[in-house]
C-alpha atoms as a PDB file:
ATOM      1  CA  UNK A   1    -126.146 214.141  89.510  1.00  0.00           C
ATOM      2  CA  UNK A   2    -126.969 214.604  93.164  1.00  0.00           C
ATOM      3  CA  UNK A   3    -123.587 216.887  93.767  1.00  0.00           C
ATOM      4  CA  UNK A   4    -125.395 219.011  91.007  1.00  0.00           C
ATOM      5  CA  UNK A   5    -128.697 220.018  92.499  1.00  0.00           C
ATOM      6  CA  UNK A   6    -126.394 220.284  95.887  1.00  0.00           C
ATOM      7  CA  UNK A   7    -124.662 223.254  94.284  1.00  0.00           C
ATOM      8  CA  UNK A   8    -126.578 226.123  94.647  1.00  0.00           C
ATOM      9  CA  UNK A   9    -127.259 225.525  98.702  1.00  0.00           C
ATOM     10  CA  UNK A  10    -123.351 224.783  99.332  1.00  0.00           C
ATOM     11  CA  UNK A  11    -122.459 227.879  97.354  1.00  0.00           C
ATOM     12  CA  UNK A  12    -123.984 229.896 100.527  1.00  0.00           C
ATOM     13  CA  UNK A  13    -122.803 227.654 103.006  1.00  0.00           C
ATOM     14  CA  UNK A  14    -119.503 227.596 101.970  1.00  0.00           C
ATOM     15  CA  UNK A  15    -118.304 231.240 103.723  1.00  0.00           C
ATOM     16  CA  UNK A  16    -120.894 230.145 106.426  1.00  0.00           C
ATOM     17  CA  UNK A  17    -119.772 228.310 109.850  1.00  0.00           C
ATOM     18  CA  UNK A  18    -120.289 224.880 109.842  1.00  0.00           C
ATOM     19  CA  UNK A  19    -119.468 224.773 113.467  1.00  0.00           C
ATOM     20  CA  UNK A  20    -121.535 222.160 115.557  1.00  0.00           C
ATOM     21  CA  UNK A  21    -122.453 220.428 112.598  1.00  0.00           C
ATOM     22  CA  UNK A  22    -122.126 216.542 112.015  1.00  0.00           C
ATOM     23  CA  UNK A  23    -121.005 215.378 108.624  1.00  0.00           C
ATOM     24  CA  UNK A  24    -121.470 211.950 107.774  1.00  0.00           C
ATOM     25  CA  UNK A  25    -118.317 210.093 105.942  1.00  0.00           C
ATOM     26  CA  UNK A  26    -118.821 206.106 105.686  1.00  0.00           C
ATOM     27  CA  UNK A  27    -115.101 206.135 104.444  1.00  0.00           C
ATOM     28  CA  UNK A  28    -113.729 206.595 107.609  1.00  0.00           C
ATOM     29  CA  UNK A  29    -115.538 203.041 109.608  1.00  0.00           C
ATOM     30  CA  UNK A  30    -118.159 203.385 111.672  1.00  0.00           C
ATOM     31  CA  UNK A  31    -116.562 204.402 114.712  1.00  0.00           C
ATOM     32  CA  UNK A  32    -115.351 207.523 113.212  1.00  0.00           C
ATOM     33  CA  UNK A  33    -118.030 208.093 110.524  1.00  0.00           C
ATOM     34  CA  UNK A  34    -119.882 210.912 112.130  1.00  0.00           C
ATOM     35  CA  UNK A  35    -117.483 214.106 111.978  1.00  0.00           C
ATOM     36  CA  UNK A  36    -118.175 217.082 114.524  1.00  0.00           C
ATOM     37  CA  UNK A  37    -117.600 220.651 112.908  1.00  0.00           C
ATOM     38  CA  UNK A  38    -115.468 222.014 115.897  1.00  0.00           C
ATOM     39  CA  UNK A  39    -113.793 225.153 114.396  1.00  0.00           C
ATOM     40  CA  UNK A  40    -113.725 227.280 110.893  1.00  0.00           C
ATOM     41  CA  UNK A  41    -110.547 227.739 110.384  1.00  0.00           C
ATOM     42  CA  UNK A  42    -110.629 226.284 106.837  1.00  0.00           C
ATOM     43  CA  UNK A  43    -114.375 227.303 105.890  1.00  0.00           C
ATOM     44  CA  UNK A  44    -114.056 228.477 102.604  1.00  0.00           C
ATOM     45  CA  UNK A  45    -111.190 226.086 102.038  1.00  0.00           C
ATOM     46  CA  UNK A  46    -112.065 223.127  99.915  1.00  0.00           C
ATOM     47  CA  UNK A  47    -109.349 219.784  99.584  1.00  0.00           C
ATOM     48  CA  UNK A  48    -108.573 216.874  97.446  1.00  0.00           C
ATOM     49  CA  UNK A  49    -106.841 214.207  99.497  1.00  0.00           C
ATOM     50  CA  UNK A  50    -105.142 211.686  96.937  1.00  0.00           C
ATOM     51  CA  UNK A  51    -103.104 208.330  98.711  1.00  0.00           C
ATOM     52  CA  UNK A  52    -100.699 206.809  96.330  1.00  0.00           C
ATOM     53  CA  UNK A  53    -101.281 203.822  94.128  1.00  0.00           C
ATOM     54  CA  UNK A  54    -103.989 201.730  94.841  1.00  0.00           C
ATOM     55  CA  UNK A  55    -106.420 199.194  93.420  1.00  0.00           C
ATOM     56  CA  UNK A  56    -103.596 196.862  91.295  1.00  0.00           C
ATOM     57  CA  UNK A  57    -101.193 198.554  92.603  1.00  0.00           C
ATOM     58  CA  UNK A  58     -99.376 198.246  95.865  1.00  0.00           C
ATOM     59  CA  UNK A  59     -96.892 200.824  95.486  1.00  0.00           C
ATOM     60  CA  UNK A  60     -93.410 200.195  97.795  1.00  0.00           C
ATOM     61  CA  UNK A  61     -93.470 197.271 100.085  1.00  0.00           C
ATOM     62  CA  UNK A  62     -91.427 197.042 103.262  1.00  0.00           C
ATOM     63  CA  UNK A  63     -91.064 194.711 105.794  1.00  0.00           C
ATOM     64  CA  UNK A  64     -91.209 193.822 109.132  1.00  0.00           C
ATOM     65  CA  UNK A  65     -90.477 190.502 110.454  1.00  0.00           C
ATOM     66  CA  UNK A  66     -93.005 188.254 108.966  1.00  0.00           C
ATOM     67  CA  UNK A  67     -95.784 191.386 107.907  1.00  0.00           C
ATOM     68  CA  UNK A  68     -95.362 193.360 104.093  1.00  0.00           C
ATOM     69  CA  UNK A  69     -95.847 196.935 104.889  1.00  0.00           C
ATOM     70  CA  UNK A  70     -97.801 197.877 101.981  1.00  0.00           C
ATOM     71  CA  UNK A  71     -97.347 201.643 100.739  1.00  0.00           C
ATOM     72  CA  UNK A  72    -101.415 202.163  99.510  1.00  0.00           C
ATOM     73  CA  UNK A  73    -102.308 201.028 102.977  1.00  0.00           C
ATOM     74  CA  UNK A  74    -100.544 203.227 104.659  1.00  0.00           C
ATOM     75  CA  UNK A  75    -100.469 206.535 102.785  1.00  0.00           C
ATOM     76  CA  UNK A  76    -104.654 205.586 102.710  1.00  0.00           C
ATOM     77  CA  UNK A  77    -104.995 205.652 106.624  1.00  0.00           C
ATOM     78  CA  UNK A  78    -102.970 208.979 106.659  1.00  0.00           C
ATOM     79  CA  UNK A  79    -105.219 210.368 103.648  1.00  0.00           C
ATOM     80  CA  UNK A  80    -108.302 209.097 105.594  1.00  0.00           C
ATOM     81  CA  UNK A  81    -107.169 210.823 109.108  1.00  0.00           C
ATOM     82  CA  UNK A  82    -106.098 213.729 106.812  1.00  0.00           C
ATOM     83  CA  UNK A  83    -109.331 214.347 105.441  1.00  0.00           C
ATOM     84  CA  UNK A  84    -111.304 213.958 108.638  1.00  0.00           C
ATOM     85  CA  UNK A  85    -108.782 216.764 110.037  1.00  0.00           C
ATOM     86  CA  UNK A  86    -109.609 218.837 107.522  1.00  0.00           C
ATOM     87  CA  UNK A  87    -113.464 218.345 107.925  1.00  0.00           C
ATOM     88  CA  UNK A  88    -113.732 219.006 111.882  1.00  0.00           C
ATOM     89  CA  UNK A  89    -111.658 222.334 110.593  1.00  0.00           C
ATOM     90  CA  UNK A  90    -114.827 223.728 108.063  1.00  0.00           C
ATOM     91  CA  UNK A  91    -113.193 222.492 104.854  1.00  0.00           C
ATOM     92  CA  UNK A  92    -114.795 220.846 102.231  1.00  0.00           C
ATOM     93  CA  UNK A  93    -112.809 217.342 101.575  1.00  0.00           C
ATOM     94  CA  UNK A  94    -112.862 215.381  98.677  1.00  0.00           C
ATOM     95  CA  UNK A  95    -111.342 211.628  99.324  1.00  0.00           C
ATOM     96  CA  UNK A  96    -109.958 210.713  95.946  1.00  0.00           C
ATOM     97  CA  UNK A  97    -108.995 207.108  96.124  1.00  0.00           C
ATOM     98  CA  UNK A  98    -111.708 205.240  98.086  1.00  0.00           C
ATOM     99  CA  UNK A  99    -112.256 201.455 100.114  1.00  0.00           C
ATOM    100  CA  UNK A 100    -115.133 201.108 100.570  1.00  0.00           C
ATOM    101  CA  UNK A 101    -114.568 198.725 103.719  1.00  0.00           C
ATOM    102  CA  UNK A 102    -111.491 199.403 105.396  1.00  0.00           C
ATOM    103  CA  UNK A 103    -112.060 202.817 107.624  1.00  0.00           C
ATOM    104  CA  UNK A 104    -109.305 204.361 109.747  1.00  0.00           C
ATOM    105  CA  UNK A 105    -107.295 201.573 111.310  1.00  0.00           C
ATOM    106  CA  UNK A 106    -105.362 201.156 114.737  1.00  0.00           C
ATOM    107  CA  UNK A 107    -103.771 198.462 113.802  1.00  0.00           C
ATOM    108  CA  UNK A 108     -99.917 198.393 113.490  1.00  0.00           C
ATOM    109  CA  UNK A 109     -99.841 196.009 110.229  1.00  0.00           C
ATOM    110  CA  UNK A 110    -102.544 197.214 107.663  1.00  0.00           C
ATOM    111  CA  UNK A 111    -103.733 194.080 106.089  1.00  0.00           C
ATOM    112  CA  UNK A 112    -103.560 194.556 101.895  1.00  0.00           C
ATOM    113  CA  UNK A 113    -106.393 195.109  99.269  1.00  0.00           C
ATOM    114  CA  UNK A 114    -106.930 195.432  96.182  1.00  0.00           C
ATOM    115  CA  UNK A 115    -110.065 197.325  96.686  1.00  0.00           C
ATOM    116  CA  UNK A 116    -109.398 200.885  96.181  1.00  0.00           C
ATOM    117  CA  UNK A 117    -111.190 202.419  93.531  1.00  0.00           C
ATOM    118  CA  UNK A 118    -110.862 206.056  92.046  1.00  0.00           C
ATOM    119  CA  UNK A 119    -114.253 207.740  93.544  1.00  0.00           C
ATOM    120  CA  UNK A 120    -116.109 204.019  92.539  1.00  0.00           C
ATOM    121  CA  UNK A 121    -114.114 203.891  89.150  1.00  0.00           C
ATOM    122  CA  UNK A 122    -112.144 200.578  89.285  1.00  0.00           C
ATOM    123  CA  UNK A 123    -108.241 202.136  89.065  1.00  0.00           C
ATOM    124  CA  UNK A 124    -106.374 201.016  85.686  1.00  0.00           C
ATOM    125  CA  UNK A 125    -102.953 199.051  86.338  1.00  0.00           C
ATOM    126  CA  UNK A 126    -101.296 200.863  83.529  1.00  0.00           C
ATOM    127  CA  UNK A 127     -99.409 204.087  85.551  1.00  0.00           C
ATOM    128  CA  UNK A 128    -100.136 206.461  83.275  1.00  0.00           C
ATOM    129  CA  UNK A 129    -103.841 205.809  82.531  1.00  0.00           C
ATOM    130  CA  UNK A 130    -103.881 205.424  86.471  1.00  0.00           C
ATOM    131  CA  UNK A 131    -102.277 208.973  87.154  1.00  0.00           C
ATOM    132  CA  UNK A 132    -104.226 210.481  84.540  1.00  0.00           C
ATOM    133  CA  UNK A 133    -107.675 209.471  86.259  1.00  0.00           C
ATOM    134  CA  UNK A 134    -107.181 210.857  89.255  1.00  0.00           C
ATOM    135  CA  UNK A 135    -106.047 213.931  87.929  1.00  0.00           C
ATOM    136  CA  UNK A 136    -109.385 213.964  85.716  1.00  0.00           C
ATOM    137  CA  UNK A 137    -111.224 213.339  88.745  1.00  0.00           C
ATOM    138  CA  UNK A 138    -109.671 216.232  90.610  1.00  0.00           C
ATOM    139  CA  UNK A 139    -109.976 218.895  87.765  1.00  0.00           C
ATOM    140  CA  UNK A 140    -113.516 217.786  87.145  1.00  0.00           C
ATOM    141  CA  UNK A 141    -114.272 218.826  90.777  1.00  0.00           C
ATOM    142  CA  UNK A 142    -112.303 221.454  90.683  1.00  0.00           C
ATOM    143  CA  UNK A 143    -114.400 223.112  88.038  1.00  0.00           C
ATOM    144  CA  UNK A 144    -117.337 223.234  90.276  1.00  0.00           C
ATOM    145  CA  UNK A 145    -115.358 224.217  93.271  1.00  0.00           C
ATOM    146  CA  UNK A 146    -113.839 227.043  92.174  1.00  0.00           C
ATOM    147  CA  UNK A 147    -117.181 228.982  91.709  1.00  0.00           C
ATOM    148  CA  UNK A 148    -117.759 228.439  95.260  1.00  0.00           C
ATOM    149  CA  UNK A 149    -114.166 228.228  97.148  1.00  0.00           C
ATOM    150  CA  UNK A 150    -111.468 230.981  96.931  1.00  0.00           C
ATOM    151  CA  UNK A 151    -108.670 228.031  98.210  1.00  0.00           C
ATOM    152  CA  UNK A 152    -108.221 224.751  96.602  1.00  0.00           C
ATOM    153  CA  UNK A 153    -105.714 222.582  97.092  1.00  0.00           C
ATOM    154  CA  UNK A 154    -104.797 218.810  96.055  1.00  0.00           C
ATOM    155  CA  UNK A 155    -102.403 216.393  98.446  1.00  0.00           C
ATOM    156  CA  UNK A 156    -100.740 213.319  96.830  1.00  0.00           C
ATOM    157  CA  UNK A 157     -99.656 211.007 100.152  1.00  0.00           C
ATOM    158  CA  UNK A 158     -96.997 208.378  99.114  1.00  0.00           C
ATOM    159  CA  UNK A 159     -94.276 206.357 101.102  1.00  0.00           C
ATOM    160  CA  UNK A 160     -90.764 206.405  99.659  1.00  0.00           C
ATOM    161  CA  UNK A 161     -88.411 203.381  98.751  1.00  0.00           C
ATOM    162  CA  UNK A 162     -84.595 203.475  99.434  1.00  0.00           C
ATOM    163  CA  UNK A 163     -81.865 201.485 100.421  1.00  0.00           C
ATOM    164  CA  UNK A 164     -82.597 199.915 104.218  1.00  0.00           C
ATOM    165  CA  UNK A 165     -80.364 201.916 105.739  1.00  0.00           C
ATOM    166  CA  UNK A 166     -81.486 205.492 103.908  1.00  0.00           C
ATOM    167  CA  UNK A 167     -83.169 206.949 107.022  1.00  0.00           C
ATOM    168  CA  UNK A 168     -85.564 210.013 105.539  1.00  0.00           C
ATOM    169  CA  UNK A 169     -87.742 212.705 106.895  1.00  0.00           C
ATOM    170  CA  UNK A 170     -90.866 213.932 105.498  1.00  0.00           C
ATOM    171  CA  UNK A 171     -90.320 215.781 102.104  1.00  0.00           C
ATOM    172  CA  UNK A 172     -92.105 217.691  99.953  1.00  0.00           C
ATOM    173  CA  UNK A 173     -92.496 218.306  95.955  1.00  0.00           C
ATOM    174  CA  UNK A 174     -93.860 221.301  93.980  1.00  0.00           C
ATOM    175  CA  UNK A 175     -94.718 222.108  90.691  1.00  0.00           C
ATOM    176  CA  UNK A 176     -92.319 224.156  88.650  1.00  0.00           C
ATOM    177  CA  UNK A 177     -95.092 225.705  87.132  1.00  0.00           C
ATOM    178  CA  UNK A 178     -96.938 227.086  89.997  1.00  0.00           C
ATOM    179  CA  UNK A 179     -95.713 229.904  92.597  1.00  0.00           C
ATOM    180  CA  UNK A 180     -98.920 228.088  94.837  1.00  0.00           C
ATOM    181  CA  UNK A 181     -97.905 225.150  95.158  1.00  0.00           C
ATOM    182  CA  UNK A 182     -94.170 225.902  95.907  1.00  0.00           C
ATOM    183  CA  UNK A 183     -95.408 228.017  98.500  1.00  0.00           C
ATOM    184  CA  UNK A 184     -97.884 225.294  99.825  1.00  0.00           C
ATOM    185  CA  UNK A 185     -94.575 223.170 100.161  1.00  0.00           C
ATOM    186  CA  UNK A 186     -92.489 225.487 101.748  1.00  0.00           C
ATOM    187  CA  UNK A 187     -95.718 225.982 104.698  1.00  0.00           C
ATOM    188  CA  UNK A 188     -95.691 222.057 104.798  1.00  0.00           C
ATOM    189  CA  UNK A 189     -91.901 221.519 105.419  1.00  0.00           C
ATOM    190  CA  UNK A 190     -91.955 224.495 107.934  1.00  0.00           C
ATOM    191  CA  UNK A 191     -94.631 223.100 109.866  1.00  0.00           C
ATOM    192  CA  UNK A 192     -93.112 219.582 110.275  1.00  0.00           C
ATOM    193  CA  UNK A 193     -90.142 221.704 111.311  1.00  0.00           C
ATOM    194  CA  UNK A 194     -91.539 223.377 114.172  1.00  0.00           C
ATOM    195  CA  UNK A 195     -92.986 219.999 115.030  1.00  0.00           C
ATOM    196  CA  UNK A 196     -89.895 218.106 115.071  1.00  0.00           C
ATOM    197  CA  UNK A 197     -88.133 221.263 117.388  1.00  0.00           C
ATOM    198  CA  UNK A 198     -90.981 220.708 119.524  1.00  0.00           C
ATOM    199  CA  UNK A 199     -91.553 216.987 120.306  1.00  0.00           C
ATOM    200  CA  UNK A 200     -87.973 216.060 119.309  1.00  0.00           C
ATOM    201  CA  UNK A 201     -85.568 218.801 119.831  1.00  0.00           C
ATOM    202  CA  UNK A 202     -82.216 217.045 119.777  1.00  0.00           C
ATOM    203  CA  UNK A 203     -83.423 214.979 116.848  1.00  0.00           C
ATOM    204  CA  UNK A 204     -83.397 217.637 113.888  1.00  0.00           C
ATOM    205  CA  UNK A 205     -85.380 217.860 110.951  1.00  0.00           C
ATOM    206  CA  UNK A 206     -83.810 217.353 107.575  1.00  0.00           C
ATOM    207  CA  UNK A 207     -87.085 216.947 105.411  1.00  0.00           C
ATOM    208  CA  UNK A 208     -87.050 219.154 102.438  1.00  0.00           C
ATOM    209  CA  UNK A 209     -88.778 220.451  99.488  1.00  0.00           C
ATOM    210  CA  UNK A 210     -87.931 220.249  95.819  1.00  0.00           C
ATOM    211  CA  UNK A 211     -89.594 221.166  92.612  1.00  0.00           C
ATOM    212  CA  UNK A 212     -90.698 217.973  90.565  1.00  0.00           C
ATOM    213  CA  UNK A 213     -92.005 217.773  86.996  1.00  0.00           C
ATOM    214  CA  UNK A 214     -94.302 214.607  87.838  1.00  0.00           C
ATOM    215  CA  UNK A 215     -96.742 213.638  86.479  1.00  0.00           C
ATOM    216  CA  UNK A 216    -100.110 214.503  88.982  1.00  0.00           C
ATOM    217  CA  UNK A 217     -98.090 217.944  90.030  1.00  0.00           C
ATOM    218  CA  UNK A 218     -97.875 218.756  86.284  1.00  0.00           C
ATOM    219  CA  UNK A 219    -101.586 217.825  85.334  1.00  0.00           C
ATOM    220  CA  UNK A 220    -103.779 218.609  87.925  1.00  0.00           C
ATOM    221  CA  UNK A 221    -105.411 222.545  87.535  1.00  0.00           C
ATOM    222  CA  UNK A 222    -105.881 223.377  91.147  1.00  0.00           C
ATOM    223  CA  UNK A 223    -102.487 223.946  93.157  1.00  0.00           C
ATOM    224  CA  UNK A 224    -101.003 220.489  94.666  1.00  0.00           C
ATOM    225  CA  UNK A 225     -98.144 219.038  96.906  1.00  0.00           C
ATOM    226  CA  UNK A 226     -96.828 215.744  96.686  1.00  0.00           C
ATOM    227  CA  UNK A 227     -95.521 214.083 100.028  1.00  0.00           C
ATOM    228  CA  UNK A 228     -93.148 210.968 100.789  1.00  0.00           C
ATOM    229  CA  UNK A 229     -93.690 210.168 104.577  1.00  0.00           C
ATOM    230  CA  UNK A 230     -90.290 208.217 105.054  1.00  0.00           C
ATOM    231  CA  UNK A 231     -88.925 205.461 103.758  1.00  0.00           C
ATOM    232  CA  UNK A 232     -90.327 202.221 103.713  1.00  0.00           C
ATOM    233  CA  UNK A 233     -87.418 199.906 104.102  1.00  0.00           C
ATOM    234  CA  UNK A 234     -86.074 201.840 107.131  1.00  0.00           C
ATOM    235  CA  UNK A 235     -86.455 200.499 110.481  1.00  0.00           C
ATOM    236  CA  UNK A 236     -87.013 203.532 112.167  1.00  0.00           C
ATOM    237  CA  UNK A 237     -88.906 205.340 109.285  1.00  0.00           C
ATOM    238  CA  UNK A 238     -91.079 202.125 109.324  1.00  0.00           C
ATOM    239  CA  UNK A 239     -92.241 203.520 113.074  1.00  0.00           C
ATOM    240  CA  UNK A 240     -93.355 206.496 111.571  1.00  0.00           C
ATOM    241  CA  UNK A 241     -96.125 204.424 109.944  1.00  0.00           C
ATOM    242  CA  UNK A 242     -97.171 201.319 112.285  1.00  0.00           C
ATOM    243  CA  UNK A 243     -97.340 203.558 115.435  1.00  0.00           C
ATOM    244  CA  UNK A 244    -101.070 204.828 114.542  1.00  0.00           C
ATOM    245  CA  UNK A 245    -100.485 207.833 117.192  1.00  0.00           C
ATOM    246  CA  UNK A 246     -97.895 208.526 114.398  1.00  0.00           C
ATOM    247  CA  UNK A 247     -99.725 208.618 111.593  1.00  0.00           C
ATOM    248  CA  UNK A 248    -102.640 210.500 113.344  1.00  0.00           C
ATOM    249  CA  UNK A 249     -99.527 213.099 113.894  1.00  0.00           C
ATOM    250  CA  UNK A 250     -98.856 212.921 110.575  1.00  0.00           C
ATOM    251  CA  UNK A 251    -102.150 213.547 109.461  1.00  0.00           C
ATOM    252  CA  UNK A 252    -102.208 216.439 111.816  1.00  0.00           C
ATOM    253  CA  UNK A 253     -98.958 218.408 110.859  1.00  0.00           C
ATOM    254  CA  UNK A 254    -100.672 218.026 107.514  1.00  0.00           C
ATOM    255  CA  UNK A 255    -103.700 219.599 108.153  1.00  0.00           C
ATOM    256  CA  UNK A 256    -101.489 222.220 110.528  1.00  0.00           C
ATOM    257  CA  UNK A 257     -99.366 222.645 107.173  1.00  0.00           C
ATOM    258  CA  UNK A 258    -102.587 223.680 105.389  1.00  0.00           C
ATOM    259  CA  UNK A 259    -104.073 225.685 107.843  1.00  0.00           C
ATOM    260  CA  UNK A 260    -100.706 227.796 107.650  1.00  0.00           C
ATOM    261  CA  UNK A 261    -100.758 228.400 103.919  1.00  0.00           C
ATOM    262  CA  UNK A 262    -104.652 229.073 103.865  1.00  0.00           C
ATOM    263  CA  UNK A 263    -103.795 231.573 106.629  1.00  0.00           C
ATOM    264  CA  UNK A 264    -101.137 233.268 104.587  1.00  0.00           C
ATOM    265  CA  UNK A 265    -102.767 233.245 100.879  1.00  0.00           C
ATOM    266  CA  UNK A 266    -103.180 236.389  98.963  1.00  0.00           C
END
């Protein structure tokens, strides 16, 4: 395959600054397609950016007024802005779940698809089967990458249901299994804290972090962290996702969250 005979000239460049650098990443629209290298803060670092459901399946739905919020949609504009983040920072990103046409949107209400595909691989409605090829894709990557990055980390995106009135900050799940990825977490949540005491100091932050035995946390090899961004039936959480100044925050804090944990690792 073409990523193979591309492996021996990113092993070098992978400790090298990529600063000033374009990357090209048709996932993102054309508008945003061409990614400027502006710092290296994550060179060496190397990502796999995984939004929630997918293809067959829409995940939660919420609504507002006459528009279905759909949970794929949304966690896939965050992943998108996510992985661009992490690019103009020197990491290597690998987008997981893929459309092909829709690019990072503006737009308040994300029209729904059925598009998404896992890498090209059409994504199986069956959850398990579903879970279980992403998590192939991942450690299939991660085989590679770990010969030539120190740091790699997977990020599941999702959107949480509840009861309309449940209103819910960002919170974070770890794997049991791996000291890693609880610490990844912990760097997440305290990130989004700091955030929160800076651009809404009388609001509080009550996100938190828990260990989970699911299912991607459980079965992918490199370290992971599974977010819910809010809750999709809450009126204010529901801001959280149509503002797109929001979600580029979100997608931010993320990448801040990262940049934190790379900073501190071992």
């Amino acid at each position: 395959t073409a990523a193979d005979k591309e492996t021996p000239a990113r092993k070098q460049s992978s400790k090298a600054s990529k600063i000033g650098t374009t990357l090209h990443e048709p996932l993102f629209g054309k508008q945003l397609a061409n990614v400027k290298v502006t710092s290296n803060r994550l060179a060496g670092a190397c990502f796999y950016v995984v939004s929630g459901h997918g293809g067959p399946d829409p995940g939660a739905i919420g609504r507002v007024g006459k528009h279905e919020l759909h949970e794929d949609e949304y966690a896939y504009d965050i992943a998108l802005r996510l992985a661009r983040n992490l690019m103009q920072e020197g990491a290597e990103v690998h987008i997981i779940i893929q459309d092909a046409k829709d690019g990072i949107r503006n737009d308040a209400y994300l029209s729904n698809s059925k598009r998404e595909t896992c890498m090209g691989d059409p994504i199986p409605l069956n959850q398990v089967q579903r879970l279980q090829q992403r998590c192939n894709k991942i450690n299939a990557l991660y085989r590679k990458d770990r010969q030539n990055y120190t740091y790699c980390r997977a990020i599941f995106i999702h959107v949480d249901s509840r009861s309309k009135k449940k209103q819910t900050d960002v919170f974070f799940y770890h794997s049991n299994k791996k000291a890693e990825s609880k610490r990844l977490a912990n760097n997440m949540k305290d990130t989004f804290e700091s955030k929160y005491g800076k651009h809404q100091p009388n609001r509080g932050f009550s996100g938190t972090v828990s260990g989970r035995n699911l299912y991607v946390l459980s079965h992918t090899t490199p370290a992971s962290v599974f977010v819910e961004l809010g809750n999709i039936q809450n009126t204010f959480d529901q801001r959280r996702l149509v503002m797109d100044s929001n979600r580029q925050a979100l997608a931010k804090w993320l990448m801040e969250g990262f940049l934190k944990d790379f900073k501190g690792r071992k």
